[in-house]
Protein backbone atom coordinates (compact mmCIF):
# COMPACT_ATOMS: atom_id res chain seq x y z
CA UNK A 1 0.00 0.00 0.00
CA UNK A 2 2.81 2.35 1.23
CA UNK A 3 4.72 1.74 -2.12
CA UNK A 4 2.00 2.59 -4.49
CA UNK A 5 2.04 5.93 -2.61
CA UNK A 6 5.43 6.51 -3.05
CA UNK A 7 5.92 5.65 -6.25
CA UNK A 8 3.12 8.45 -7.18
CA UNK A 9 4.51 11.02 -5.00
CA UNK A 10 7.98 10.49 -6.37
CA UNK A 11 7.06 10.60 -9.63
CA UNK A 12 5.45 14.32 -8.72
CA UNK A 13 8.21 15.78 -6.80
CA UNK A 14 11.70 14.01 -7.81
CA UNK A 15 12.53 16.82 -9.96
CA UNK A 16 11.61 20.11 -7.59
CA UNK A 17 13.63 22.89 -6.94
CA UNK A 18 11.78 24.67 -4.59
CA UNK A 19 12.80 23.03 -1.44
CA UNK A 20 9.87 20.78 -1.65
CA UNK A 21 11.42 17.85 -3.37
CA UNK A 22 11.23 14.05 -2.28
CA UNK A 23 13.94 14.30 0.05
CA UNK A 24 11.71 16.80 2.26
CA UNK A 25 8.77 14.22 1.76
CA UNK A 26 11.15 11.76 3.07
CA UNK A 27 12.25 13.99 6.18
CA UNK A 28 8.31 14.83 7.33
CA UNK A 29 7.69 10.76 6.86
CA UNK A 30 10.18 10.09 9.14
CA UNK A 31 9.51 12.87 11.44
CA UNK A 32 5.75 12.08 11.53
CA UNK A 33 6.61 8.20 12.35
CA UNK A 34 8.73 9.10 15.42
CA UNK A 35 6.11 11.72 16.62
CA UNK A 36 3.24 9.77 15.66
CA UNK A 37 4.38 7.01 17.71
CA UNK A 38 4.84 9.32 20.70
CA UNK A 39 1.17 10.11 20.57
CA UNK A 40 -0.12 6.78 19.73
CA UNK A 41 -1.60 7.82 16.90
CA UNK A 42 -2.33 5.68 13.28
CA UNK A 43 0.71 5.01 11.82
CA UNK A 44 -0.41 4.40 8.75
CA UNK A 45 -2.52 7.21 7.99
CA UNK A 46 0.70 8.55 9.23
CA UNK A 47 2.52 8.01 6.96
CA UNK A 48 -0.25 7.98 3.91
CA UNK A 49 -0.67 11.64 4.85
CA UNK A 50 2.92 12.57 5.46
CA UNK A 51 3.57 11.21 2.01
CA UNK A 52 0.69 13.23 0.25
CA UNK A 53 0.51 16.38 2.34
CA UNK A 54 2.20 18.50 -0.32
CA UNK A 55 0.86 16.96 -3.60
CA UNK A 56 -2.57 19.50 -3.09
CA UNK A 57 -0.01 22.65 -1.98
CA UNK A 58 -0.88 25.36 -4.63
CA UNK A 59 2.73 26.70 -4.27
CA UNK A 60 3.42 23.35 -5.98
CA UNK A 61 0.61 22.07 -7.91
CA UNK A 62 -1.02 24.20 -10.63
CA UNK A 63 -4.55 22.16 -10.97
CA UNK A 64 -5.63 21.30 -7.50
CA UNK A 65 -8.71 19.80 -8.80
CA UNK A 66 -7.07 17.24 -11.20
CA UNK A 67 -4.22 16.42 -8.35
CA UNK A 68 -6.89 15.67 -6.01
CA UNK A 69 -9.20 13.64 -8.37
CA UNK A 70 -5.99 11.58 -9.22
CA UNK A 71 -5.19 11.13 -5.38
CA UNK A 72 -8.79 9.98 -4.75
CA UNK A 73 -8.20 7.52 -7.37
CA UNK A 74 -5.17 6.08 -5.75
CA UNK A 75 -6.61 5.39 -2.60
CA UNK A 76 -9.77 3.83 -3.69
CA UNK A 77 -7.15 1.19 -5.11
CA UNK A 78 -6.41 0.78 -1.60
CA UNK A 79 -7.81 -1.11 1.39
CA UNK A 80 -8.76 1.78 2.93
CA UNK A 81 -12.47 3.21 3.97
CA UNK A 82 -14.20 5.81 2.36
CA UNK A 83 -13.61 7.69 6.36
CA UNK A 84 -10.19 7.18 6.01
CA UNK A 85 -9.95 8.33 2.44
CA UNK A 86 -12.22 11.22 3.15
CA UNK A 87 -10.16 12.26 6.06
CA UNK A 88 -6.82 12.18 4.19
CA UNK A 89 -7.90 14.40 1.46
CA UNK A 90 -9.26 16.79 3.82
CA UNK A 91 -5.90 16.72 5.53
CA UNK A 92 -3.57 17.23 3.31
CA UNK A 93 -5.66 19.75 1.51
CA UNK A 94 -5.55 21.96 4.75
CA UNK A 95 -2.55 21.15 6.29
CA UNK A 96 -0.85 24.41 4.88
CA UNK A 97 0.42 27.37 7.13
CA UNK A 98 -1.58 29.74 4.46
CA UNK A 99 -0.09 32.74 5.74
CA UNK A 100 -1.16 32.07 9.88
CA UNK A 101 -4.50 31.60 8.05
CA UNK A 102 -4.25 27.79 8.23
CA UNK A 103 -7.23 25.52 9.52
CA UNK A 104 -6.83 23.66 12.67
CA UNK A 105 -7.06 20.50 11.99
CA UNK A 106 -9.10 17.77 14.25
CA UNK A 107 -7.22 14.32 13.58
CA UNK A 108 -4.44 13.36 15.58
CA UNK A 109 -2.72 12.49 12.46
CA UNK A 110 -3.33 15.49 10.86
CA UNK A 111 -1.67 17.45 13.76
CA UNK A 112 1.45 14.71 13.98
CA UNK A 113 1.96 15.72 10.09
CA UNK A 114 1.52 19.19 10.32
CA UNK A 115 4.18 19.15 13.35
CA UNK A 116 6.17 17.21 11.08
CA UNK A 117 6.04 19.45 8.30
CA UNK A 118 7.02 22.75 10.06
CA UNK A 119 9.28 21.61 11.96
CA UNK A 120 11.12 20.66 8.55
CA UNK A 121 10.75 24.30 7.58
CA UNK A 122 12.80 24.95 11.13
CA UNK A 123 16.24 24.81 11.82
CA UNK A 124 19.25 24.41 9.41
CA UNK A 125 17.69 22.56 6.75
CA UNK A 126 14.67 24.82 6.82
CA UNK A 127 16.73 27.34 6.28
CA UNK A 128 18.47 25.87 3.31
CA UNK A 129 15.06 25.34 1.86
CA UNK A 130 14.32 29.06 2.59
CA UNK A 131 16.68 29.88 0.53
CA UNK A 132 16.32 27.30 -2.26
CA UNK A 133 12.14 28.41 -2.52
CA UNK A 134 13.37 32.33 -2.69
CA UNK A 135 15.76 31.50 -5.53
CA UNK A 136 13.03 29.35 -7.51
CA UNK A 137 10.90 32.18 -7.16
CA UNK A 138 13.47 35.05 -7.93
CA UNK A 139 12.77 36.50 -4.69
CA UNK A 140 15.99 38.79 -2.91
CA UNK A 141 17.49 37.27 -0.06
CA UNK A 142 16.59 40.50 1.77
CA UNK A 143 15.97 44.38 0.66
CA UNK A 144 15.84 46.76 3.32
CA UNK A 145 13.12 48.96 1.24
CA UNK A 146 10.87 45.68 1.64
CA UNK A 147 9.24 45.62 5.15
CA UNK A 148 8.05 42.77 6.91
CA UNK A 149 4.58 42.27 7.06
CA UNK A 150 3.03 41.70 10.39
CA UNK A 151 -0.15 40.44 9.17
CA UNK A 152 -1.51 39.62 5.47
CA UNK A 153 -4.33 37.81 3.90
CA UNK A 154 -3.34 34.15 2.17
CA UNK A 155 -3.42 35.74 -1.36
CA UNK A 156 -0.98 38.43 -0.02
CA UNK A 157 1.06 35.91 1.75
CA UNK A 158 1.37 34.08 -1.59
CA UNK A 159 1.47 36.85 -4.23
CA UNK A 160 3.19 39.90 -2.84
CA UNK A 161 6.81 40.54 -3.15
CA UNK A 162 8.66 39.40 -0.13
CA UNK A 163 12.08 37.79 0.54
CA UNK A 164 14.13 35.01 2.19
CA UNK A 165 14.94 37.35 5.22
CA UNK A 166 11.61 38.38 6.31
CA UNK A 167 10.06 34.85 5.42
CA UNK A 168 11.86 34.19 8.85
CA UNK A 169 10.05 37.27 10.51
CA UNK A 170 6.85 36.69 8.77
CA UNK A 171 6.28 32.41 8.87
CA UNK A 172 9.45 30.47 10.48
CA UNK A 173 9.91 32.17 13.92
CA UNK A 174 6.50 31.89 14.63
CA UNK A 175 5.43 28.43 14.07
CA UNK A 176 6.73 27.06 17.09
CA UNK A 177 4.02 28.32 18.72
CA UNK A 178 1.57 26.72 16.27
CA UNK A 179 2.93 23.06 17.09
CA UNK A 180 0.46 20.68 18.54
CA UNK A 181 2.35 17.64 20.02
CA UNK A 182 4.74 17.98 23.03
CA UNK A 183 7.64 16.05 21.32
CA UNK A 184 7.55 18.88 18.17
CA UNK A 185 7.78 21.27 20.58
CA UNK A 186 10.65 19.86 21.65
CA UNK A 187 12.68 19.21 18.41
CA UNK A 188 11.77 22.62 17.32
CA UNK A 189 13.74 24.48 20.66
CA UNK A 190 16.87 23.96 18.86
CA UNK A 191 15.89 24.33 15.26
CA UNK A 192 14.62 27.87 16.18
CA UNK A 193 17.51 29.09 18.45
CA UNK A 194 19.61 28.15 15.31
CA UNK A 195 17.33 30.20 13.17
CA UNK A 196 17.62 33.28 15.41
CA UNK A 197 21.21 33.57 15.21
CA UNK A 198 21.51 32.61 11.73
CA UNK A 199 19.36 35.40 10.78
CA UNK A 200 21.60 37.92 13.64
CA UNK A 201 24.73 37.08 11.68
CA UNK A 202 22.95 37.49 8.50
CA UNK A 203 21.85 41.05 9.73
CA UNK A 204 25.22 41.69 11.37
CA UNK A 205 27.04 40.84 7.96
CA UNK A 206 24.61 42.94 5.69
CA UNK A 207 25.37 45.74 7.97
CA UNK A 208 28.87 45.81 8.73
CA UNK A 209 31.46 48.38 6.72
């Protein structure tokens, strides 16, 4: 079952550039499977949704409508209920940030995945990917006349002009206090120390004579 899965998800994302690539599927499977068993929760949903939770990300995915009809017909290949298969596209198809404007989701395995996913947007590797998206994008790593918005709407968050720098200011330094399952919140105390004084040096660098 878990094969089938992959081999559609790695067929989507083997070739990404944006930070979202198979090897960050990989990362937020693996994360989800240690947290998940922390919490008790399904591990196989766990790790259904972990696979799929980026394949309906419109940051990613042009047709939503298609991806999603093509997911549903995975899964009814699958032994799986029409619950379970309702719940996972309803999942992964709110399982975004969305600018802070995210839905919280009910499922414990929803909440394991979504810990799993932001925490792989924290620490050194989320910073990497930070960089990696901003580049895809043609984004500036920072420009002082661009200010950091303290609040936006999801189609700002997504279509105004922005960089890596305040991406930190704006999304990563404040989704530890969106995580959901003790042992995220955890992990993600050093991941976001890290982040603070990455961005400090950055800052000190940009500035110095």
């Amino acid at each position: 079952m878990i094969h089938k899965v992959e081999e559609y998800v790695e067929s989507l994302f083997n070739n990404d550039s944006t930070g979202h690539d198979w090897s960050h599927i990989q990362r937020v499977r693996r994360l989800a499977l240690h947290i998940g068993k922390e919490e008790k929760a399904n591990l196989l949903m766990v790790e259904i949704i972990a696979l799929l939770h980026d394949v309906l990300d419109d940051k990613i995915t042009t047709n939503k409508d298609k991806a999603k009809d093509e997911i549903a017909a995975l899964l009814s290949e699958l032994p799986l209920t029409k619950i379970h298969i309702d719940e996972i596209l309803y999942t992964i198809e709110n399982i975004g940030y969305k600018g802070g404007n995210g839905i919280v989701l009910d499922s414990l395995e929803g909440k394991v995945v979504q810990d799993a996913d932001r925490l792989d947007a924290l620490g050194a590797i989320g910073t990497a990917r930070t960089f990696m998206y901003s580049g895809a994008k043609g984004q500036a790593m920072y420009d002082p006349q661009i200010e950091v918005r303290t609040s936006m709407s999801y189609e700002q968050y997504r279509g105004e002009k922005s960089t890596a720098i305040n991406h930190f200011h704006e999304k990563l330094f404040l989704l530890i206090d969106t995580l959901q399952t003790e042992e995220a919140k955890k992990i993600a105390l050093e991941r976001h120390e890290f982040m603070k004084k990455f961005v400090d040096q950055f800052m000190k660098e940009w500035n110095e004579i």
